[in-house]
Each structure stands twice: as C-alpha cells, then as structure tokens.
Protein backbone atom coordinates (compact mmCIF):
# COMPACT_ATOMS: atom_id res chain seq x y z
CA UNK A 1 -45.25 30.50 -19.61
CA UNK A 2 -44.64 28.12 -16.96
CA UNK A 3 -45.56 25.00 -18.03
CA UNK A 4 -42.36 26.32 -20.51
CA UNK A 5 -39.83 27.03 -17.64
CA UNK A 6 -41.06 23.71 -16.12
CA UNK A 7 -40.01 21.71 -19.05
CA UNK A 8 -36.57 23.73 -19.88
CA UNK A 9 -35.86 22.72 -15.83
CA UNK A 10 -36.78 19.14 -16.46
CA UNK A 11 -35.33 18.46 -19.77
CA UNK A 12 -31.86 20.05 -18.14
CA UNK A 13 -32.57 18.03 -15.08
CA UNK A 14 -32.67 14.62 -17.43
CA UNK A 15 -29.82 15.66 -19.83
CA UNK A 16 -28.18 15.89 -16.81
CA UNK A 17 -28.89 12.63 -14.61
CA UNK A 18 -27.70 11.12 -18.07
CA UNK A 19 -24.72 12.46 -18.51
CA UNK A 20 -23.88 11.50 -14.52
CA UNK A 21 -25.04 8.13 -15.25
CA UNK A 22 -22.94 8.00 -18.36
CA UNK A 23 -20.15 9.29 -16.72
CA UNK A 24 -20.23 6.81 -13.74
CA UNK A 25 -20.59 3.80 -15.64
CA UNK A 26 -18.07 4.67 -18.11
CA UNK A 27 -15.31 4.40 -15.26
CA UNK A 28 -12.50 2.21 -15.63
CA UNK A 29 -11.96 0.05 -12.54
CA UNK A 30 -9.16 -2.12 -12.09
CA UNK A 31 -9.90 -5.25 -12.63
CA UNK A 32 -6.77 -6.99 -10.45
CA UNK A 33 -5.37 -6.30 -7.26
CA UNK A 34 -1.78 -4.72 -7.05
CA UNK A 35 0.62 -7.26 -6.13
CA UNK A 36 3.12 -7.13 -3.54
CA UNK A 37 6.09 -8.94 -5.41
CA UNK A 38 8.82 -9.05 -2.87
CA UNK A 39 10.39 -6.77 -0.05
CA UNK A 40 13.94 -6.01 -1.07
CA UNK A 41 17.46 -4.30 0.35
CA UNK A 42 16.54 -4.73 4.15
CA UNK A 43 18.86 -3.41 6.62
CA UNK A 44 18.34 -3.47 10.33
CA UNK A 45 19.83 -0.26 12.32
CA UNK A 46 20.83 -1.38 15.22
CA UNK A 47 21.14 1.77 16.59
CA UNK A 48 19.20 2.87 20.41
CA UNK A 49 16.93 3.85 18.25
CA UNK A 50 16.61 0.25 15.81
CA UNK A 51 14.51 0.81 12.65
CA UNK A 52 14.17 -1.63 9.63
CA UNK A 53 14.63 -0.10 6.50
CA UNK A 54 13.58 -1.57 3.25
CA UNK A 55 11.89 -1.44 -0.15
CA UNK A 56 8.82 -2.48 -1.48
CA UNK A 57 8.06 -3.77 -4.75
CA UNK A 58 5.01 -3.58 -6.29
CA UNK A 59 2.92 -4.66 -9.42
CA UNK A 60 0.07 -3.17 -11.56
CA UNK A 61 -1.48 -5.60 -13.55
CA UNK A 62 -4.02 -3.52 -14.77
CA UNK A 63 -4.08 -1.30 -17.52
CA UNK A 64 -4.73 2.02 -15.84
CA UNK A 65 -2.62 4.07 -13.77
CA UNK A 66 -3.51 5.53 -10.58
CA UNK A 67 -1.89 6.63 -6.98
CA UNK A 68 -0.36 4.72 -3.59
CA UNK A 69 -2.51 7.02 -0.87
CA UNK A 70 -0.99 5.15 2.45
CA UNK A 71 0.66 2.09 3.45
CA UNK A 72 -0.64 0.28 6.71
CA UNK A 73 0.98 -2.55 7.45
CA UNK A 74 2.29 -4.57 10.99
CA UNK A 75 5.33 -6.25 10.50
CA UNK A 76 6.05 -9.67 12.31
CA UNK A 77 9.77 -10.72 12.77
CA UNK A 78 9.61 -14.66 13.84
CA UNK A 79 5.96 -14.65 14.72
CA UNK A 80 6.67 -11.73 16.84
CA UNK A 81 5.01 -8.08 16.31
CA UNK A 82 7.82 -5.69 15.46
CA UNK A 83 6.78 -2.47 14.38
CA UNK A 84 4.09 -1.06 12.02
CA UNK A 85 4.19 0.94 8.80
CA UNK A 86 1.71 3.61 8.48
CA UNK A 87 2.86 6.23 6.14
CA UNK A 88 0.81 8.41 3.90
CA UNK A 89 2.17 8.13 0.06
CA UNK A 90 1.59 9.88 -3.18
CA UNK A 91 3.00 7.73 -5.61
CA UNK A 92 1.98 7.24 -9.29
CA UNK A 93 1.36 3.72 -10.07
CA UNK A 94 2.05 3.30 -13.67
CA UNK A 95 -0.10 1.18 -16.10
CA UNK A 96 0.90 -2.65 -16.15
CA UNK A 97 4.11 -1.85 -14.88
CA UNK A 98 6.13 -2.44 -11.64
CA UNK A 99 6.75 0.65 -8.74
CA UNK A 100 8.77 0.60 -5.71
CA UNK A 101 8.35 2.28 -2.08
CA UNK A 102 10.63 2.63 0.79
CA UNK A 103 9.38 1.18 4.39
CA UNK A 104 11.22 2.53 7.24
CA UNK A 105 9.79 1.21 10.43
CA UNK A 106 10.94 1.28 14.27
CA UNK A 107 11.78 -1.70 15.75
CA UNK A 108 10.12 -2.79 19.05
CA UNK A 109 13.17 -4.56 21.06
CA UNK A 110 11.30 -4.93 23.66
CA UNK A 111 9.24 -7.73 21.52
CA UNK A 112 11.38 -9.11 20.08
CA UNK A 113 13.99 -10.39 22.92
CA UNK A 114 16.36 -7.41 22.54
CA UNK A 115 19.91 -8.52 23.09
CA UNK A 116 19.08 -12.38 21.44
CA UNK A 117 17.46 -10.54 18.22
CA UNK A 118 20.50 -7.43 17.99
CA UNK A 119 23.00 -10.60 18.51
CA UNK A 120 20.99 -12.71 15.78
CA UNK A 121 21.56 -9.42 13.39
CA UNK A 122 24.87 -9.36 14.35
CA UNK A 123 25.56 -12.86 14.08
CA UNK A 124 23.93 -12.37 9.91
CA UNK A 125 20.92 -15.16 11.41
CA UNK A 126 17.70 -15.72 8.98
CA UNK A 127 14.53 -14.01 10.38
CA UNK A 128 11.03 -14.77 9.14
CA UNK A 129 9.34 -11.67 8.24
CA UNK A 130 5.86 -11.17 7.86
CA UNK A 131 3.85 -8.02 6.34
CA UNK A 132 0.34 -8.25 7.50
CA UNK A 133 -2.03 -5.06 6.43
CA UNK A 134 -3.44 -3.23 3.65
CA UNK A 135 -2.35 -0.45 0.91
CA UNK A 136 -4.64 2.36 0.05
CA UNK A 137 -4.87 3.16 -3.54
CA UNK A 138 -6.53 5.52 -5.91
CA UNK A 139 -8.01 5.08 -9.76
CA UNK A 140 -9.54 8.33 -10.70
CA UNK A 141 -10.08 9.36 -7.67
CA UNK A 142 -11.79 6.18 -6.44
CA UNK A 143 -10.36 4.85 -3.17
CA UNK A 144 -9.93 0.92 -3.15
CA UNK A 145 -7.93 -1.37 -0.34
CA UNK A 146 -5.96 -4.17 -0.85
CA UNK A 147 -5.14 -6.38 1.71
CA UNK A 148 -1.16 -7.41 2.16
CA UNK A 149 0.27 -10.60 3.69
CA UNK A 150 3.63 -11.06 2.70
CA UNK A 151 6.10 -13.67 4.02
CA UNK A 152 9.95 -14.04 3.35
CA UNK A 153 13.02 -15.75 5.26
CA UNK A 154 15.86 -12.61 5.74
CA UNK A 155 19.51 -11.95 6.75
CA UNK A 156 19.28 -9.06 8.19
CA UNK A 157 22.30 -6.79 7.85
CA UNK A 158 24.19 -4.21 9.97
C-alpha cells in the first residue's frame, strides 16, 4: 500500500515539474529593447518653483504587449545635472506600436547658473538636453531594464 502512495506522489510530483518546465520555456520574451524615439512638447516653468515638463515617446518593436513599471532617469541640461525623473508608472505598452508618457521634473537652478539659464529660457536660447537612466518594464510579469541615453538640442519655452 505504500509503495502505491509513493508512486501516485511521484508521478504527480513529475507531471508537475513538467508542466513548470513547459510553462517556463514556453514564455514569450521580447526580443528588442523599447526605444526611446524622441522627447516632445517641453516647456520650462519658470516659476520659484521651475519644473520641466514634457512627453516621452516610446516604441515597442516587439510583438507582445506588456507594462511601463517606473521611469528613472537624470536629466542633463548643457552638460549640467538638472533634475531627475523617478516616477512609478502603470502603463500598457501595446504590441509593435508606439506609447507616450509625461515627465515632469524639478529643475535644480542652483546647477544650472540660475538667472543666465531663466534668461536663456526667456531669451527662447537652444539647450542640449540629455536623458541618462533606465525604464522598468514588465512582459508577463517578468521585470526587464532598459537603459536610456537620449540627446536632443531644445528651445525651451515659457
């Protein structure tokens, strides 16, 4: 009678490290990275309280969907550190498609020359911004990183 339990336990046991095997390996992983495409509609506040406010555009080029978890990401206005963007998301990232996030980060005057930078917004001057970090991302609940470094040339607007 127990040599009968025993193998009832173990043949369970077996159909069961199968069907975890199976079901690991059968996973869809993305294959590509999402793509940061461009940063678009960015408008400095030039408030007491300055903060940048923008939009991000992203690309899927993978066939599966799956979910922005959190943005972290330093951002660099003319080789100077400016603020950072570290902001918990849950965003669907469609299938092959393209998604978009707002950034909203505050501005470090301090850093960046005060009066000279608020004058340079002012004035409409071209800033080089730079987006240095990583996004956080989900595929079926799998957690993956992707590492950003984004450059563009900007009038910054009032």
């Amino acid at each position: 009678m127990k040599s009968l339990v025993i193998k009832a336990i173990s043949g369970r046991f077996i159909l069961l490290v199968f069907v975890f095997t199976f079901s690991l390996l059968s996973c869809e992983r993305p294959k590509e990275e999402i793509i940061l495409r461009q940063i678009k509609d960015v408008v400095a506040d030039a408030s007491s309280d300055p903060m940048l406010k923008a939009e991000a555009v992203f690309y899927n080029p993978n066939n599966i969907s799956g979910r922005l978890k959190n943005i972290n990401v330093e951002i660099f206005v003319n080789g100077r550190k400016a603020g950072v963007v570290d902001k918990d998301y849950k965003v669907k990232i469609p299938a092959n498609g393209e998604f978009s996030v707002p950034l909203e980060v505050k501005l470090n005057m301090k850093e960046l020359g005060g009066l000279q930078t608020l004058l340079g917004v002012i004035g409409g001057k071209k800033f080089d911004i730079q987006y240095v970090g990583k996004i956080k991302l989900s595929y079926r609940g799998v957690p993956f990183k992707v590492p950003v470094d984004y450059k563009s040339k900007v009038r910054l607007g009032l």
